[in-house]
Protein backbone atom coordinates (compact mmCIF):
# COMPACT_ATOMS: atom_id res chain seq x y z
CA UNK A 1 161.92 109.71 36.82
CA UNK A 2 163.76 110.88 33.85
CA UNK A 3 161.14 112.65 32.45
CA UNK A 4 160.03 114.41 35.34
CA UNK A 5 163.45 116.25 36.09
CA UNK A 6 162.83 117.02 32.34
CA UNK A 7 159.68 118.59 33.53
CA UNK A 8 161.30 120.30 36.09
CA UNK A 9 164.26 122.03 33.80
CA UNK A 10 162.00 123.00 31.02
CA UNK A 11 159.62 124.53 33.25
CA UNK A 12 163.04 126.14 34.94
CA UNK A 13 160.40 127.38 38.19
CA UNK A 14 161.77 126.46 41.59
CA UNK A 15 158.20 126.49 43.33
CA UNK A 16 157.02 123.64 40.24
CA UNK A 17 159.71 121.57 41.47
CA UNK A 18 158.64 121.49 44.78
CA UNK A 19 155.33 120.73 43.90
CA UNK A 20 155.97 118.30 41.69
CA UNK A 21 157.77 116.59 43.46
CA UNK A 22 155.33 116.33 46.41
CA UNK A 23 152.60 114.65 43.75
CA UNK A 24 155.20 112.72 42.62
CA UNK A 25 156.11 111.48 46.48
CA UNK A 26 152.26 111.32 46.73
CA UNK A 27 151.32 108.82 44.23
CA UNK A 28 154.79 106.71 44.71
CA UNK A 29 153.06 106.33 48.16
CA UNK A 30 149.98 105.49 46.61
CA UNK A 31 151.53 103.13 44.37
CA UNK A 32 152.88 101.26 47.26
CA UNK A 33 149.85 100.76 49.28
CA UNK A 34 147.98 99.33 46.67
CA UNK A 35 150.84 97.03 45.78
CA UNK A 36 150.15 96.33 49.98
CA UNK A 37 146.68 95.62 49.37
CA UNK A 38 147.38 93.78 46.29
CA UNK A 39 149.98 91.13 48.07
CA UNK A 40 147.28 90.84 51.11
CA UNK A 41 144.82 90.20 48.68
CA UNK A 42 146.78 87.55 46.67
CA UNK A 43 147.69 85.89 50.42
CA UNK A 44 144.02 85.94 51.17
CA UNK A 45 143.09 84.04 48.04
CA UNK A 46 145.99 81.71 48.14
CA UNK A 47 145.04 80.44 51.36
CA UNK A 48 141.68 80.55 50.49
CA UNK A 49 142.30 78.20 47.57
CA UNK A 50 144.53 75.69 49.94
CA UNK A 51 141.45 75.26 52.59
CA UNK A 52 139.40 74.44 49.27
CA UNK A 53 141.31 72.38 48.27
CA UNK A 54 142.77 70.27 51.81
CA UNK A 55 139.04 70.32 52.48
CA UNK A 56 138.28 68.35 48.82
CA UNK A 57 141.05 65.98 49.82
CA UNK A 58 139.63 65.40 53.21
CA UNK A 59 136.19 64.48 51.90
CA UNK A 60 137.61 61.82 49.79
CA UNK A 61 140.17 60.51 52.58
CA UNK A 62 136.69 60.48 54.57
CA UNK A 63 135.02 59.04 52.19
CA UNK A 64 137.26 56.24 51.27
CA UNK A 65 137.50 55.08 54.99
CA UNK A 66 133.64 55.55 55.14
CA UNK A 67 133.61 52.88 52.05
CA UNK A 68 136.04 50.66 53.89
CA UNK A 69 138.71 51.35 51.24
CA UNK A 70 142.53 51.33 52.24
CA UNK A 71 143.83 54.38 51.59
């Protein structure tokens, strides 16, 4: 942020700020959806990789009482 009120006094024009800061309120946004997307994403893929592996564990429960094994 620092370097973008920099920006702002070296370029000492009232109508840059303003649009500067409208990009800058722009991508923050954009920022934050795909850090959204990202978390859904990882959520996805976590509970992806717990049905993979419950339904691993299941086969081999299944299997074992198939065999006449005590689990």
């Amino acid at each position: 942020m620092s370097h973008f009120f920099m920006l702002v006094i070296l370029s000492g024009n009232l109508d840059n700020f303003f649009i500067n800061h409208d990009i800058n309120i722009g991508f923050l946004t954009f920022l934050s959806d795909w850090r959204s997307i990202l978390l859904n994403q990882q959520t996805i893929l976590k509970i992806f990789i717990f049905d993979v592996i419950l339904s691993i564990l299941v086969r081999h429960v299944t299997l074992l009482k198939v065999t006449n094994i005590s689990v």
